[in-house]
Protein backbone atom coordinates (compact mmCIF):
# COMPACT_ATOMS: atom_id res chain seq x y z
CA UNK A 1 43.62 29.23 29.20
CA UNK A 2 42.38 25.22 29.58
CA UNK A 3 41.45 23.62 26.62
CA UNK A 4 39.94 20.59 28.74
CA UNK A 5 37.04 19.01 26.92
CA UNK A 6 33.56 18.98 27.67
CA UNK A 7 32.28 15.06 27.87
CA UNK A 8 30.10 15.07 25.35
CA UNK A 9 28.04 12.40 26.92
CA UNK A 10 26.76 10.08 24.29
CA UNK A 11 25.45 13.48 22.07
CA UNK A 12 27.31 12.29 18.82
CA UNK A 13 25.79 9.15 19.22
CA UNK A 14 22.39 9.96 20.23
CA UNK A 15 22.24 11.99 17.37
CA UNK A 16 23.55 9.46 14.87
CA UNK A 17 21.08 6.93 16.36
CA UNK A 18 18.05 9.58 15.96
CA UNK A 19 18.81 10.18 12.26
CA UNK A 20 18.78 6.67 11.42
CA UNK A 21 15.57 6.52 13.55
CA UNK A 22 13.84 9.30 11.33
CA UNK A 23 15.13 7.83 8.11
CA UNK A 24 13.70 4.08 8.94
CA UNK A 25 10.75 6.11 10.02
CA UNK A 26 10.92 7.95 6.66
CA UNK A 27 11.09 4.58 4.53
CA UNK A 28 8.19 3.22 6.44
CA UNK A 29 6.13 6.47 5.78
CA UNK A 30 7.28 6.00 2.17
CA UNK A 31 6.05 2.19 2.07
CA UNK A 32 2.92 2.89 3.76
CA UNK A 33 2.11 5.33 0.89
CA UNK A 34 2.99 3.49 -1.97
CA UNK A 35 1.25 0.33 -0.21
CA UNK A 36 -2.21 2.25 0.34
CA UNK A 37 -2.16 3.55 -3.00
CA UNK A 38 -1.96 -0.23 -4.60
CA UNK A 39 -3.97 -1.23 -1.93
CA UNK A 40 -6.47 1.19 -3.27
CA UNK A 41 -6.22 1.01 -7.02
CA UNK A 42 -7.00 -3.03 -6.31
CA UNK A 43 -9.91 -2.37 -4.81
CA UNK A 44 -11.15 0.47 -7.16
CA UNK A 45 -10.43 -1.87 -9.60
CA UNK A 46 -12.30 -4.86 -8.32
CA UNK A 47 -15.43 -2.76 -7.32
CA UNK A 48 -15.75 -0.71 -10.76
CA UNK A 49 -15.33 -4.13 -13.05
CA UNK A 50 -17.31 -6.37 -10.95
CA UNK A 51 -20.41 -3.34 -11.35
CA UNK A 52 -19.74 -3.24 -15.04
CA UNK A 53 -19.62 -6.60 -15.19
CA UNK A 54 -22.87 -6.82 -13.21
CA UNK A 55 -24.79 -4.12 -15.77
CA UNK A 56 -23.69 -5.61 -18.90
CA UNK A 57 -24.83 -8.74 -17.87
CA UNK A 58 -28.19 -7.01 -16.61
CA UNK A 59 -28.78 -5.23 -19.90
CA UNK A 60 -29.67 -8.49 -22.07
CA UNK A 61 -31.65 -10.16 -18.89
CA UNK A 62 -33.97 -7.31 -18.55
CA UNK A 63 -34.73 -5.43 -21.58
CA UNK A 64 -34.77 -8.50 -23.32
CA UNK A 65 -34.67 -9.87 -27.13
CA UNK A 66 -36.08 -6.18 -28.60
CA UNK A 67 -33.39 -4.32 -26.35
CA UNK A 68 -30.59 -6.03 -27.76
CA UNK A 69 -31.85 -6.73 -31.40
CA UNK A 70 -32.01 -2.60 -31.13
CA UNK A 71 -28.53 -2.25 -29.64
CA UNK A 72 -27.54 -5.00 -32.44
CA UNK A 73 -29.00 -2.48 -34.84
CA UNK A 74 -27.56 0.47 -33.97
CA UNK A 75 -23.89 -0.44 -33.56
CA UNK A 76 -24.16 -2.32 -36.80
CA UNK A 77 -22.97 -5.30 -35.32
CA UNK A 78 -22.42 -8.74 -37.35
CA UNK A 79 -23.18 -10.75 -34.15
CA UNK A 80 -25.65 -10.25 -31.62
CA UNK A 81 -25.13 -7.31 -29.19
CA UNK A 82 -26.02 -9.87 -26.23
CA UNK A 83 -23.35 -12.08 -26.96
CA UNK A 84 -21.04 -8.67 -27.03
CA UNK A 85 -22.32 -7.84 -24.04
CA UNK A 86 -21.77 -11.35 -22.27
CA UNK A 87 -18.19 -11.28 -23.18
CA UNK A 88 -17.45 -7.47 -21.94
CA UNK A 89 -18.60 -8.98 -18.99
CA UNK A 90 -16.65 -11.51 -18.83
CA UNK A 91 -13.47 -9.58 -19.13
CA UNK A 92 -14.64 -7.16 -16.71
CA UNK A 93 -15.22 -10.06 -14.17
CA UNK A 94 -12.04 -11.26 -14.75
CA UNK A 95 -10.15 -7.84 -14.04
CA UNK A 96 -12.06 -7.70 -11.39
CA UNK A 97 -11.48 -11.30 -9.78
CA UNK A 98 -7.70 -10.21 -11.04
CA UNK A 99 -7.90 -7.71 -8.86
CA UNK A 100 -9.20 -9.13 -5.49
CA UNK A 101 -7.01 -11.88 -5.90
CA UNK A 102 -3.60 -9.97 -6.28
CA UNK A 103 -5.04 -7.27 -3.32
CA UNK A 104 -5.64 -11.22 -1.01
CA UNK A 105 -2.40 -12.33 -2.43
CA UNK A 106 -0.15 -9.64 -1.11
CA UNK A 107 -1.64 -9.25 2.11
CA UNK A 108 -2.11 -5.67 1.77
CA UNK A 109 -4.33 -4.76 5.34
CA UNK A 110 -1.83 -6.85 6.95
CA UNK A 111 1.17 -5.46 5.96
CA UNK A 112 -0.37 -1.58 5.93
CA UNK A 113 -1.24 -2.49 10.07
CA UNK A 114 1.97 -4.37 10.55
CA UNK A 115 4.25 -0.94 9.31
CA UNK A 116 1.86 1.42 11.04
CA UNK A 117 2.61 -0.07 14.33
CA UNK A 118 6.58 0.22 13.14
CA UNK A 119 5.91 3.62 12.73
CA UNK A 120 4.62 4.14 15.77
CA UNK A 121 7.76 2.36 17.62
CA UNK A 122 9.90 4.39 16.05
CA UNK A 123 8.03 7.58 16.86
CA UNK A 124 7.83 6.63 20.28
CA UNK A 125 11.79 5.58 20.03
CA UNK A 126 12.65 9.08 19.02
CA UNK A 127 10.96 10.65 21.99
CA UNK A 128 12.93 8.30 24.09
CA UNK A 129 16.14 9.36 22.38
CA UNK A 130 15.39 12.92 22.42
CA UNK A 131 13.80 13.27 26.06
CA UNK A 132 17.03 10.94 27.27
CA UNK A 133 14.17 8.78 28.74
CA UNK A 134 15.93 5.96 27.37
CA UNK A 135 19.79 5.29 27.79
CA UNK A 136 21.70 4.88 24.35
CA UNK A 137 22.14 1.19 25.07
CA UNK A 138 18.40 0.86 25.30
CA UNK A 139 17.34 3.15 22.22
CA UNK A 140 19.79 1.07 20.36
CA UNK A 141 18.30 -2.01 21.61
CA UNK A 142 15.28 -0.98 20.45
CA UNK A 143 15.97 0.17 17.38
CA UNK A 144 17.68 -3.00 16.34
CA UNK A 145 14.75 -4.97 17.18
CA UNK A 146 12.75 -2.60 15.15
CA UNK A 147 14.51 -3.20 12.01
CA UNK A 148 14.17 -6.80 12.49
CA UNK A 149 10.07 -6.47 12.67
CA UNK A 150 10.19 -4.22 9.65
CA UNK A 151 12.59 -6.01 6.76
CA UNK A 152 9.85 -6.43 5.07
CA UNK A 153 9.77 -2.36 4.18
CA UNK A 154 13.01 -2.62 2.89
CA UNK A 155 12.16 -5.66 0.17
CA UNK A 156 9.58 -3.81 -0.83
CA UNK A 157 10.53 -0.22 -1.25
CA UNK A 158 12.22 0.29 -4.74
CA UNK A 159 14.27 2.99 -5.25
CA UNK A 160 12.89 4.43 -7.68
CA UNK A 161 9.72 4.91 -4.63
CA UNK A 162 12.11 6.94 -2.90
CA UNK A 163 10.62 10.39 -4.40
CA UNK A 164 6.61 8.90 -4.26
């Protein structure tokens, strides 16, 4: 009986590079959730302060002196309720100016559009590994140059994200 070995043709390989495909793919999937969910909060934030913000500051401008000497009354305030109300409002503007600023700040959209279209390389790498469209050469090409357009997943994943 031989025991001649089968070439295994690049198999090990291809299958080492296709893991580390699906778990870059993985840690983009991973940042694009944690991303939208900031991304989100921001902007809940900034649209729910800035329309409190807007009604307190309504309240006093049109029910006028009798609606807040009442509201004065009735929360047996020392000071008048307008000037309460005035400086709810003003926190609530800043939270939400807070808000809009940090969401501009970190580029959110940008970033969220930048790792979907990583996500989509790498998808479409995969298929190339797996349907041996692309030589292992090429896939690894490629997959290089996809963790160069994406180290900006890895700074911002934290560990402690992994399980999100």
């Amino acid at each position: 009986m031989s025991t001649a070995k089968v070439p295994d043709n690049g198999d090990d390989a291809r299958n080492a590079l296709l893991l580390q495909v699906e778990a870059k793919r993985s840690d983009v999937n991973r940042y694009l959730g944690a991303t939208g969910r900031r991304r989100r909060r921001l902007v809940l934030v900034a649209i729910v302060a800035g329309s409190i913000a807007a009604a307190l500051t309504a309240l006093p401008a049109l029910g006028g002196p009798s609606l807040t000497d009442q509201l004065t009354e009735a929360a047996a305030l020392a000071t008048p309720s307008w000037r309460v109300l005035c400086a709810l409002a003003t926190v609530c503007s800043l939270a939400a100016t807070i808000a809009t600023q940090l969401h501009e700040s970190n580029n959110y959209d940008e970033q969220i559009v930048r790792a979907q279209g990583v996500n989509a390389t790498l998808e479409a790498l995969a298929l190339g590994i797996r349907s041996r469209h692309l030589s292992l050469e090429q896939a690894t090409e490629q997959f290089i140059d996809c963790i160069r357009g994406a180290t900006f997943v890895e700074q911002t994943v934290l560990p402690d994200q992994s399980h999100a």
